[in-house]
N, C-alpha and C. Protein backbone atom coordinates (compact mmCIF):
# COMPACT_ATOMS: atom_id res chain seq x y z
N UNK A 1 -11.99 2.23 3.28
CA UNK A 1 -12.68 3.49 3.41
C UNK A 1 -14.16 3.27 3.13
N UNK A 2 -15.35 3.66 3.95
CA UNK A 2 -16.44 3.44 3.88
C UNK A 2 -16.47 4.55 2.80
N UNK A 3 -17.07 4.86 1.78
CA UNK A 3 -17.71 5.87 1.23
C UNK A 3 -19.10 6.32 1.74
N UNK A 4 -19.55 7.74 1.17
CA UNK A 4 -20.00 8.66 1.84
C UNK A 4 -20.92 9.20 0.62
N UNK A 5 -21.84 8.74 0.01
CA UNK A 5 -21.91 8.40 -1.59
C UNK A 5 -22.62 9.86 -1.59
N UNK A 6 -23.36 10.62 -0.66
CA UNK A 6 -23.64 12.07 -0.50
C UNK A 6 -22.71 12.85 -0.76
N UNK A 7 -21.24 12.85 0.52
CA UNK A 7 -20.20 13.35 -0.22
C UNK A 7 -20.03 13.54 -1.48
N UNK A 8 -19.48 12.37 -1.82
CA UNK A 8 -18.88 11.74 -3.05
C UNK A 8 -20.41 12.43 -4.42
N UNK A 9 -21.45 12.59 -4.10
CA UNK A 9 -22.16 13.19 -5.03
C UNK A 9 -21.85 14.59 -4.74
N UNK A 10 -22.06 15.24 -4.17
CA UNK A 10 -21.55 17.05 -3.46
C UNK A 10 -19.93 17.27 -4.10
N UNK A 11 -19.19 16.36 -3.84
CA UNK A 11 -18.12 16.50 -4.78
C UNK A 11 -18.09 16.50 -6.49
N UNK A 12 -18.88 15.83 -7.08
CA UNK A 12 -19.05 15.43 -7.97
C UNK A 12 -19.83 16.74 -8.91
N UNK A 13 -20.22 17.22 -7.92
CA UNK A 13 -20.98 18.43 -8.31
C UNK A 13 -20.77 19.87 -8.43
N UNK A 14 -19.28 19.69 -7.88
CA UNK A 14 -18.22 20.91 -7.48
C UNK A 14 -18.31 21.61 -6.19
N UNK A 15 -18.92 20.83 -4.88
CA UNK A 15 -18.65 21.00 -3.63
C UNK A 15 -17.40 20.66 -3.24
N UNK A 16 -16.48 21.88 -3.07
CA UNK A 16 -14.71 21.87 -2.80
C UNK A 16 -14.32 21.25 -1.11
N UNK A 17 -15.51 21.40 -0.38
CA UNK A 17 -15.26 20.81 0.88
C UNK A 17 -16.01 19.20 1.00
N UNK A 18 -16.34 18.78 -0.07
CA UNK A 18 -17.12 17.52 0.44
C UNK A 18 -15.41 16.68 -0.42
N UNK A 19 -15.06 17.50 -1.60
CA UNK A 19 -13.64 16.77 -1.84
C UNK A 19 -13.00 16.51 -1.07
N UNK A 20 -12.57 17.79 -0.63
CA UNK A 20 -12.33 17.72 0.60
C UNK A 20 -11.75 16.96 1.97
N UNK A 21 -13.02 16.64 2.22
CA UNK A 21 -13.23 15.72 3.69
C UNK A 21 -12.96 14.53 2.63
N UNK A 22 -13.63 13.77 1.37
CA UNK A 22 -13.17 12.72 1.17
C UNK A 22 -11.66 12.61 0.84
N UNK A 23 -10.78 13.20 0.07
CA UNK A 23 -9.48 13.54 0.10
C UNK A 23 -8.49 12.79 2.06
N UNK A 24 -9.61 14.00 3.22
CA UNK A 24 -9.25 13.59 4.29
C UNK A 24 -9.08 12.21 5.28
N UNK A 25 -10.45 11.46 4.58
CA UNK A 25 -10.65 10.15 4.47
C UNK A 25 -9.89 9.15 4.13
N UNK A 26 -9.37 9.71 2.69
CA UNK A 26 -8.49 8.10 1.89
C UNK A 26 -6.68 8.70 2.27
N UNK A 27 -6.58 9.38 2.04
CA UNK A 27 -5.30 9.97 2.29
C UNK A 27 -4.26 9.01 2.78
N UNK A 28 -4.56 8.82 3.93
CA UNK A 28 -3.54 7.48 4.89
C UNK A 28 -3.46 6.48 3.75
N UNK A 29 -4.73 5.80 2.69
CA UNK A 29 -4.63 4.71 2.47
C UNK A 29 -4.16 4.90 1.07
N UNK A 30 -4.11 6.23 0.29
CA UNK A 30 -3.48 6.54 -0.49
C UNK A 30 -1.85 6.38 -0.56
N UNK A 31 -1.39 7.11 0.73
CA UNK A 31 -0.31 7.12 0.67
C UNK A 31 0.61 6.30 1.04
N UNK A 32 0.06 5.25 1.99
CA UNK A 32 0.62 3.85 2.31
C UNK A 32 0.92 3.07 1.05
N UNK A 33 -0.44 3.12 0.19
CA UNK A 33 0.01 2.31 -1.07
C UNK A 33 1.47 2.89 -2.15
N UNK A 34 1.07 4.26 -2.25
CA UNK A 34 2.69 4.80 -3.15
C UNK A 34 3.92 4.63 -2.28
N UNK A 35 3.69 4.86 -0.46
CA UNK A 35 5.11 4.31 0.11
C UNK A 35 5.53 2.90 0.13
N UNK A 36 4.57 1.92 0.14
CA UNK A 36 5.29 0.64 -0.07
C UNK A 36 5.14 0.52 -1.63
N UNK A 37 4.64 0.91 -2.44
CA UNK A 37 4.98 0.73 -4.18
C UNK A 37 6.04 1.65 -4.32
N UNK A 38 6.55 2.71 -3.97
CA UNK A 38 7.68 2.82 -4.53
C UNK A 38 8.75 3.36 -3.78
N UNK A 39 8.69 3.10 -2.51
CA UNK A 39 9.63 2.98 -1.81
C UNK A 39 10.37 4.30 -1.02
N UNK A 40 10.13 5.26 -1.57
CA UNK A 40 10.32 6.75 -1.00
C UNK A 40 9.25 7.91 -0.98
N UNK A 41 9.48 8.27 0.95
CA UNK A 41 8.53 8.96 1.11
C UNK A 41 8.13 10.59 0.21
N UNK A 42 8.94 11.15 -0.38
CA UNK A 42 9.03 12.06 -1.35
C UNK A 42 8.19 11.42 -2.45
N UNK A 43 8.67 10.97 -3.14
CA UNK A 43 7.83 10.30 -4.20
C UNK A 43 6.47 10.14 -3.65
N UNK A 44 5.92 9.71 -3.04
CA UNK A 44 4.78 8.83 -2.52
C UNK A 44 4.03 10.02 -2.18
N UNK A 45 4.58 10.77 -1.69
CA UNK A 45 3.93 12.35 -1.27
C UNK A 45 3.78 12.88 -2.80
N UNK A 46 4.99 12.94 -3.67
CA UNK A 46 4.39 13.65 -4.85
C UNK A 46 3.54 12.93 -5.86
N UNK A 47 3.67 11.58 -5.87
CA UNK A 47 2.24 10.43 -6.57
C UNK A 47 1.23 11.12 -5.72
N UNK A 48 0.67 11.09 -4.66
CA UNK A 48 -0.81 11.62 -3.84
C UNK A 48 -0.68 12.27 -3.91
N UNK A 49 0.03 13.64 -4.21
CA UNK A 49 -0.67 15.07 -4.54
C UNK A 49 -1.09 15.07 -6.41
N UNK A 50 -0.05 14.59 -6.73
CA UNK A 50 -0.57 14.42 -8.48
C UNK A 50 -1.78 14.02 -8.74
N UNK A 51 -1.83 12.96 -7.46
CA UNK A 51 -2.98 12.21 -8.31
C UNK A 51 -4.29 12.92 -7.35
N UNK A 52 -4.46 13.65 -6.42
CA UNK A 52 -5.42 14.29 -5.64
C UNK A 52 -5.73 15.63 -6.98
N UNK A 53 -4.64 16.50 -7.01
CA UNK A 53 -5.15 16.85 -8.62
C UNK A 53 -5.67 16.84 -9.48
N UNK A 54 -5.48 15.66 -10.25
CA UNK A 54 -6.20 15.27 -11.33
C UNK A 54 -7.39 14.54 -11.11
N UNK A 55 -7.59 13.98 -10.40
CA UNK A 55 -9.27 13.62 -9.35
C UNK A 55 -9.67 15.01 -9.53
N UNK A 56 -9.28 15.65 -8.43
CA UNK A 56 -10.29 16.89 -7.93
C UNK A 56 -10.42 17.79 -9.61
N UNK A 57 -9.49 17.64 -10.57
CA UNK A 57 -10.06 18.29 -11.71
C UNK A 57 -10.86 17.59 -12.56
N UNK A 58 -10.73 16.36 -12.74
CA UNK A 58 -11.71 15.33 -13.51
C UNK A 58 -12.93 14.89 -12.61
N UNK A 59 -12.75 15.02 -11.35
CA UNK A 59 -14.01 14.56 -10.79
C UNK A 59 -15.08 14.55 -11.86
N UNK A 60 -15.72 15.57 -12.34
CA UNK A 60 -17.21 15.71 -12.36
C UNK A 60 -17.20 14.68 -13.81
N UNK A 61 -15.77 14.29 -13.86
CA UNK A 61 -16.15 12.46 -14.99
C UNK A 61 -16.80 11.67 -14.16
N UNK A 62 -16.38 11.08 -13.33
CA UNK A 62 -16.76 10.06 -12.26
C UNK A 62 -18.14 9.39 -12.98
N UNK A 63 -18.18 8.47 -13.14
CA UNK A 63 -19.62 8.07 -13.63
C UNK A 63 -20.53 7.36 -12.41
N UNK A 64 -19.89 6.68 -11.84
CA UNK A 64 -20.60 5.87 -10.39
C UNK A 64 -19.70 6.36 -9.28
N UNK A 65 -20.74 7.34 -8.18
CA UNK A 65 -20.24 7.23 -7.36
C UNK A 65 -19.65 6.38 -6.14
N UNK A 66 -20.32 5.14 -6.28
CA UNK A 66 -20.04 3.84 -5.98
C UNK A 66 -18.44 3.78 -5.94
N UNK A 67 -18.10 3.86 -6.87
CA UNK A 67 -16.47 3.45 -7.61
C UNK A 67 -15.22 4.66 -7.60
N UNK A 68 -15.43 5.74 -6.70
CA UNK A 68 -15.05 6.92 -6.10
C UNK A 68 -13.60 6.12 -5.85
N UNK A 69 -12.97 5.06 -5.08
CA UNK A 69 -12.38 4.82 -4.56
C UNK A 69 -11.21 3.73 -5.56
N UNK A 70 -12.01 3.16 -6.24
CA UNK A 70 -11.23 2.13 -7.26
C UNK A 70 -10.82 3.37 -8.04
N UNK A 71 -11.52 4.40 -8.72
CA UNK A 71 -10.97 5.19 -9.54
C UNK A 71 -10.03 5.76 -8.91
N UNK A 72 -9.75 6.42 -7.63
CA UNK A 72 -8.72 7.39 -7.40
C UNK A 72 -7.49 6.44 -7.48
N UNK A 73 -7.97 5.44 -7.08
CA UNK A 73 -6.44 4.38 -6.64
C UNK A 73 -6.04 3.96 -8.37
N UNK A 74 -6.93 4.03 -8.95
CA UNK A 74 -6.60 3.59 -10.35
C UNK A 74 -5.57 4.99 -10.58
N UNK A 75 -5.95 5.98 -10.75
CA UNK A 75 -4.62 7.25 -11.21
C UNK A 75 -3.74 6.84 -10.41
N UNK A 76 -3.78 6.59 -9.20
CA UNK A 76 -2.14 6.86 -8.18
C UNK A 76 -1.69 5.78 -8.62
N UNK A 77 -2.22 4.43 -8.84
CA UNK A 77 -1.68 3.61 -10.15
C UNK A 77 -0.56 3.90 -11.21
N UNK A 78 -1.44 4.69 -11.98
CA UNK A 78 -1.06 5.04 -13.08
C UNK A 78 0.01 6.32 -12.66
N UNK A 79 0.25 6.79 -11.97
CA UNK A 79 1.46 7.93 -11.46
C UNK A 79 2.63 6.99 -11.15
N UNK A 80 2.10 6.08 -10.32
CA UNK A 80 3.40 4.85 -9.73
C UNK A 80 4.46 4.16 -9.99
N UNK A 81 3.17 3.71 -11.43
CA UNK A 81 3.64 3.29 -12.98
C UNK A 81 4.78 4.23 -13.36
N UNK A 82 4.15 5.41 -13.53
CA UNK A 82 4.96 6.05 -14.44
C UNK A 82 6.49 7.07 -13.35
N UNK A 83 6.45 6.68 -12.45
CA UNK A 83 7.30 6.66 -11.61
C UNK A 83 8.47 6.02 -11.17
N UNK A 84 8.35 4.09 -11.43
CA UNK A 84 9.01 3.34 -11.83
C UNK A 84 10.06 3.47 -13.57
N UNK A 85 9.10 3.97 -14.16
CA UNK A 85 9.94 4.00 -15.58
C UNK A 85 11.15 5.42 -15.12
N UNK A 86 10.66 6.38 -14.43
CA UNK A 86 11.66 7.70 -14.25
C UNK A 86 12.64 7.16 -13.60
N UNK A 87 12.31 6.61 -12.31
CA UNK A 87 13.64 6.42 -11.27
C UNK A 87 13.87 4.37 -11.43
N UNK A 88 13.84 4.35 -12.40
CA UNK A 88 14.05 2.80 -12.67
C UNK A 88 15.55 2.73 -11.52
N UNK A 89 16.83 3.31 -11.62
CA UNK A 89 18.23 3.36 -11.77
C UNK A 89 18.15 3.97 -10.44
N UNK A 90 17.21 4.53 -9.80
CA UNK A 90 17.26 5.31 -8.54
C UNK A 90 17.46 4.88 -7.39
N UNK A 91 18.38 4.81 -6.44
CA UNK A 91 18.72 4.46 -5.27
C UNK A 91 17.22 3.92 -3.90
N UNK A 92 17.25 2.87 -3.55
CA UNK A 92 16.05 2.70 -2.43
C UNK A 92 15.64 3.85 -1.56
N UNK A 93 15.15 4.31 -1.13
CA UNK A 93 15.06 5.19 0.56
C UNK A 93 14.44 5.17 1.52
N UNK A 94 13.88 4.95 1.45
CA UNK A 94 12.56 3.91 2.30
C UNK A 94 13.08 4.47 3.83
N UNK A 95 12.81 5.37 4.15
CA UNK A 95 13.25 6.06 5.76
C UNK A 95 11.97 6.00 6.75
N UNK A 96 10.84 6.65 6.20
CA UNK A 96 9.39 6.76 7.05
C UNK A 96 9.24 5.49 7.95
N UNK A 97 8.66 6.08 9.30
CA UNK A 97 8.47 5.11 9.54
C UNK A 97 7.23 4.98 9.65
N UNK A 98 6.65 3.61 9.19
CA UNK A 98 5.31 3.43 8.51
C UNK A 98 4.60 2.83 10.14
N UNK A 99 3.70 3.14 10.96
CA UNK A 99 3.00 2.35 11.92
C UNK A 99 2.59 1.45 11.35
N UNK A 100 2.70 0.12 12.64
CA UNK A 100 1.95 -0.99 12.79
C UNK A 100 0.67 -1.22 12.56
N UNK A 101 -0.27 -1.05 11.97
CA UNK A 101 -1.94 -1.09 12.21
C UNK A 101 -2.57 -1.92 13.40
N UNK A 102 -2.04 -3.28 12.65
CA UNK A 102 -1.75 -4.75 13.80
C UNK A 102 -1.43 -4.85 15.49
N UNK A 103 -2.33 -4.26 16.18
CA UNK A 103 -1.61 -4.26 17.55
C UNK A 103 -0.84 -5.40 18.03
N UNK A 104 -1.25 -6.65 17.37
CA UNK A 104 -0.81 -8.14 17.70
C UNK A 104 0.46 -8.39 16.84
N UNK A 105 1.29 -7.79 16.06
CA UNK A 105 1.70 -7.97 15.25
C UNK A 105 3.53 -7.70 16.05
N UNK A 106 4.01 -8.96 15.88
CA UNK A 106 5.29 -8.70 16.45
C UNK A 106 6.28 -8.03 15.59
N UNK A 107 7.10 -6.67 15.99
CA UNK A 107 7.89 -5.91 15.84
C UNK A 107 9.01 -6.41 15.10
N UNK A 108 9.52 -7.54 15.09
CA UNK A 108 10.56 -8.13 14.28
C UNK A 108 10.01 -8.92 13.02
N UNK A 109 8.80 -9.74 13.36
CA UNK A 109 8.12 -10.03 12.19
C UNK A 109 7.94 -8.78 11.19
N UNK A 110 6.92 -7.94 11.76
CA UNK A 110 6.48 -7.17 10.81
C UNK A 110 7.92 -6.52 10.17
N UNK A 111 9.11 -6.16 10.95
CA UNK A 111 10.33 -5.74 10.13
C UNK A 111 11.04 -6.18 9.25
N UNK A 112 11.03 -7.71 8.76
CA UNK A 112 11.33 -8.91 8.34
C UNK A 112 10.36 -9.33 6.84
N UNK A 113 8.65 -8.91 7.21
CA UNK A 113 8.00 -8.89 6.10
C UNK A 113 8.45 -7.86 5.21
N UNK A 114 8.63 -6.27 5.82
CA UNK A 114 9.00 -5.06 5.51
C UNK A 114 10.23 -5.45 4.49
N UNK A 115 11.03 -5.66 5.00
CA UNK A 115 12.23 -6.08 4.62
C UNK A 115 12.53 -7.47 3.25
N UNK A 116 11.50 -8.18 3.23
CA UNK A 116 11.16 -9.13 2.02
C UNK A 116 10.51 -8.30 1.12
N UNK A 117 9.55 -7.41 1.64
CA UNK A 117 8.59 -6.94 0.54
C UNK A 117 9.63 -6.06 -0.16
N UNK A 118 10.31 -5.65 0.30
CA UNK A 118 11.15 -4.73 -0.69
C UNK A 118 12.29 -4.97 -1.51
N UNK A 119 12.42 -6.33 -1.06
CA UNK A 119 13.30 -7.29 -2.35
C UNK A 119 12.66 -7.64 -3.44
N UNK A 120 11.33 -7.64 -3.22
CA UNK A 120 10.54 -7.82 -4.85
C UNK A 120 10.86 -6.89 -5.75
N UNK A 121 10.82 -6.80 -6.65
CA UNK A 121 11.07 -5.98 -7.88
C UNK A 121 9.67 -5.19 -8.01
N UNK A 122 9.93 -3.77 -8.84
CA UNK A 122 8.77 -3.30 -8.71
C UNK A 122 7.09 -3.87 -9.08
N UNK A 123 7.28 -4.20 -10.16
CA UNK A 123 6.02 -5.09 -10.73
C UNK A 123 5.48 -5.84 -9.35
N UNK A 124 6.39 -6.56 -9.18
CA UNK A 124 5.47 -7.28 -7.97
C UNK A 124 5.04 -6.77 -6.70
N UNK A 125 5.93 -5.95 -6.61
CA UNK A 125 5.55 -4.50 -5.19
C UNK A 125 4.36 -3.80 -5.61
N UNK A 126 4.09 -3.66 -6.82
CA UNK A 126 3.24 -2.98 -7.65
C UNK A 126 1.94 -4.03 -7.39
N UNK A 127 2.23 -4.96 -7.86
CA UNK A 127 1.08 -6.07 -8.08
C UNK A 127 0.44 -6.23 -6.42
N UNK A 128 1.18 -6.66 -5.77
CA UNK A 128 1.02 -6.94 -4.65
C UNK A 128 0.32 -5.96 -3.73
N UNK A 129 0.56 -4.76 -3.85
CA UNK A 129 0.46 -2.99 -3.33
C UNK A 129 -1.18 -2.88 -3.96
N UNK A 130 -1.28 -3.41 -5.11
CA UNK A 130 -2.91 -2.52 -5.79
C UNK A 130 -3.56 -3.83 -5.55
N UNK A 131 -2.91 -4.97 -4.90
CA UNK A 131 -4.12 -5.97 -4.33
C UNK A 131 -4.74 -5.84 -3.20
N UNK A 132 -3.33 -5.52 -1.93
CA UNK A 132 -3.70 -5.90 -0.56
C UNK A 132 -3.95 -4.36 0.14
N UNK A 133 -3.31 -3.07 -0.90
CA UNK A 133 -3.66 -1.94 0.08
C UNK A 133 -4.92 -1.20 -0.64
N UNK A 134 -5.02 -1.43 -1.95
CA UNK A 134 -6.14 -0.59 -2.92
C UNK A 134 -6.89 -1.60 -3.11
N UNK A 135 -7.16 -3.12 -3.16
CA UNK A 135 -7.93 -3.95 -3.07
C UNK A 135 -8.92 -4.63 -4.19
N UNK A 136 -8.00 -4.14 -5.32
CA UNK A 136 -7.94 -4.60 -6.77
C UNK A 136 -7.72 -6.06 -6.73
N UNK A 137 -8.90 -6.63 -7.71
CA UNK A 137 -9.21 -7.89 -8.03
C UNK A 137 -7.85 -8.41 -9.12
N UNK A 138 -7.29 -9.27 -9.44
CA UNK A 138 -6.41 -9.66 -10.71
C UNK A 138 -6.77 -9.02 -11.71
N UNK A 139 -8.13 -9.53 -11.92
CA UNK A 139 -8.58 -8.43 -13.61
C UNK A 139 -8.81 -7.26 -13.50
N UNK A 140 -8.79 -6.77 -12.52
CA UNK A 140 -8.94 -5.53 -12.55
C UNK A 140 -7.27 -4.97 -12.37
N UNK A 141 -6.36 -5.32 -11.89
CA UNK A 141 -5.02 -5.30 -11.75
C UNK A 141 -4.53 -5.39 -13.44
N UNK A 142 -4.62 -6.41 -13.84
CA UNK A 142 -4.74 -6.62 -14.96
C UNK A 142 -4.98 -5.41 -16.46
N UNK A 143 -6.01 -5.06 -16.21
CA UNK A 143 -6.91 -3.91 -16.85
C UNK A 143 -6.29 -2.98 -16.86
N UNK A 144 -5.76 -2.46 -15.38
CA UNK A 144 -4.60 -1.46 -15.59
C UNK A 144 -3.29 -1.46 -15.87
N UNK A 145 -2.69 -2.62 -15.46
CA UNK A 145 -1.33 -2.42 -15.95
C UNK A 145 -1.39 -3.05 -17.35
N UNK A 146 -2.28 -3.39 -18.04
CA UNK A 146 -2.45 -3.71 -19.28
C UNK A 146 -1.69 -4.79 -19.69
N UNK A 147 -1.87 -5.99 -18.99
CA UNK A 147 -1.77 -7.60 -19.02
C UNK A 147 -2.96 -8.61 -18.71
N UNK A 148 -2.55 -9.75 -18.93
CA UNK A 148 -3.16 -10.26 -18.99
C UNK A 148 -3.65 -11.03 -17.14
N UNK A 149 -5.48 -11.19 -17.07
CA UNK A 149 -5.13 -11.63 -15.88
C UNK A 149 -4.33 -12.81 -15.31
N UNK A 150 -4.38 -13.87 -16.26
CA UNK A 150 -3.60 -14.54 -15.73
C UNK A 150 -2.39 -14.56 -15.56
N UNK A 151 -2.01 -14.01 -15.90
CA UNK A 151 -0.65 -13.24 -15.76
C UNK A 151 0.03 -12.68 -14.58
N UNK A 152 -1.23 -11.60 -13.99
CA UNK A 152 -0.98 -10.66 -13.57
C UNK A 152 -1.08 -11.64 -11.67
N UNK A 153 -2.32 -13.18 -11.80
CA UNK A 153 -2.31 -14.00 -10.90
C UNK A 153 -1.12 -14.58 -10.66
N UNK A 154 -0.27 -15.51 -11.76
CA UNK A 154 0.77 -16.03 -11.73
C UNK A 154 1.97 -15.31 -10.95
N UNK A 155 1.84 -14.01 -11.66
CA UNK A 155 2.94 -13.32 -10.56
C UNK A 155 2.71 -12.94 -9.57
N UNK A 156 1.65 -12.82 -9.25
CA UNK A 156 1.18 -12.44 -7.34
C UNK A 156 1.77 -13.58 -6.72
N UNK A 157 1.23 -14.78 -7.38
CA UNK A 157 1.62 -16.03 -6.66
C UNK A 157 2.69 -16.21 -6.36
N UNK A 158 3.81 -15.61 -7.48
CA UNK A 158 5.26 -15.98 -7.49
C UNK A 158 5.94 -14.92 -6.21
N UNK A 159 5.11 -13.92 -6.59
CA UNK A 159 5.72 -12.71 -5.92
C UNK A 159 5.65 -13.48 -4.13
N UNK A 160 4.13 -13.75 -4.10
CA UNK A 160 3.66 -14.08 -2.51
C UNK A 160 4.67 -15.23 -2.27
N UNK A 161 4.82 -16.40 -3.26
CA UNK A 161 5.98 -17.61 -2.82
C UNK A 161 7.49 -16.47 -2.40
N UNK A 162 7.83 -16.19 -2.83
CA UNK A 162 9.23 -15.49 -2.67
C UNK A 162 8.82 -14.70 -1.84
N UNK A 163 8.20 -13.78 -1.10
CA UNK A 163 7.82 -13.50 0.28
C UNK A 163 8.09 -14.71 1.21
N UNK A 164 6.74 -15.16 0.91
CA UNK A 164 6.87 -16.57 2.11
C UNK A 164 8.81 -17.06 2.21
N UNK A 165 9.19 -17.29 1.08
CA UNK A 165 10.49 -18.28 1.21
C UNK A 165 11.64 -17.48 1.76
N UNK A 166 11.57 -15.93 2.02
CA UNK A 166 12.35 -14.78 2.22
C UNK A 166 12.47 -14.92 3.66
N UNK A 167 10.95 -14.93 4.57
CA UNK A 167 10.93 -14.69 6.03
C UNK A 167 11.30 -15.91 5.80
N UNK A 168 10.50 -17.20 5.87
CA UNK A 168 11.16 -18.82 6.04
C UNK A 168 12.94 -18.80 6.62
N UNK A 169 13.39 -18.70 5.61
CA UNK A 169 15.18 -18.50 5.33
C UNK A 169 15.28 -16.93 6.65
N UNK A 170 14.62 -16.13 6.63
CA UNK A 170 15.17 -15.01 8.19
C UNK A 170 14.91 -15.79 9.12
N UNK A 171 13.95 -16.76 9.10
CA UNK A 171 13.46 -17.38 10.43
C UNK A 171 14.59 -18.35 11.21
N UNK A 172 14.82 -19.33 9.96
CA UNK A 172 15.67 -19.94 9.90
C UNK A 172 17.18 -19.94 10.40
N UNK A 173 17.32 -18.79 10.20
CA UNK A 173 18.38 -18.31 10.45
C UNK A 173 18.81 -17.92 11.77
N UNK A 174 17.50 -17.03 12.05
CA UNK A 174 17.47 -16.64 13.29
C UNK A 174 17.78 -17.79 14.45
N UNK A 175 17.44 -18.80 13.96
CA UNK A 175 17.32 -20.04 15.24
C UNK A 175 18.75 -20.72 15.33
């Protein structure tokens, strides 16, 4: 999401339509991240409205408007989090169907990644989700889920090996 740092100041200032339009902006990329972190489109809808909430009421904290975007993804974070601890025991559902972005991107592959990524356990769906869709650094991954970074690297790595070795073994198979 390019930011709009006018917006993002007009918001900041209690302009309800510059929220608004930015709200209109991240939305898709909001909610992609809570549907592949936690796996049901209900949930993922009620993480991005929670967390559009508590933004649009804390906004006028915001200290850099610069950082408009790490902060919102930091709460839907922290909702995700606390989403995993409720439905720890809760059945998968994963129904939506999420578009391709990738025009090049073959239809069985991408179903196959789909399909690995959701054998990870949450942490690493988690880890993996606030790297590649919210675009959180390790330490900054880190910072929020309140570990350590190296830590928080080690398991990306592990998480990304067990991806890779998941399709490998579908591929495999397939032939």
């Amino acid at each position: 999401m390019k930011q709009n740092l006018q917006q993002i100041k007009r918001a900041v200032s209690g302009d309800i339509q510059a929220f608004a339009d930015l709200y209109r902006d991240i939305y898709a990329d909001l909610y992609r991240f809570a549907l592949y972190t936690l796996k049901n489109p209900a949930d993922a809808e009620d993480a991005v409205s929670e967390t559009v909430i508590d933004a649009f009421t804390s906004i006028k904290k915001l200290r850099f408007e610069e950082s408009f975007s790490a902060w919102i993804f930091k709460i839907l974070s922290v909702k995700c989090k606390r989403r995993f601890l409720e439905y720890k025991n809760r059945p998968d559902e994963l129904t939506a169907d999420i578009p391709d972005t990738a025009a090049s991107c073959d239809l069985a592959e991408h179903l196959d990644l789909r399909a690995s990524f959701f054998q990870l356990n949450d942490e690493e769906r988690l880890i993996i989700s606030m790297h590649i869709f919210a675009g959180y650094s390790s330490r900054e991954i880190a910072k929020i889920l309140h570990k350590n970074a190296n830590t928080v690297r080690s398991k990306e790595s592990r998480a990304l090996k067990k991806l890779s070795d998941q399709l490998n073994d579908s591929h495999k198979k397939e032939r």
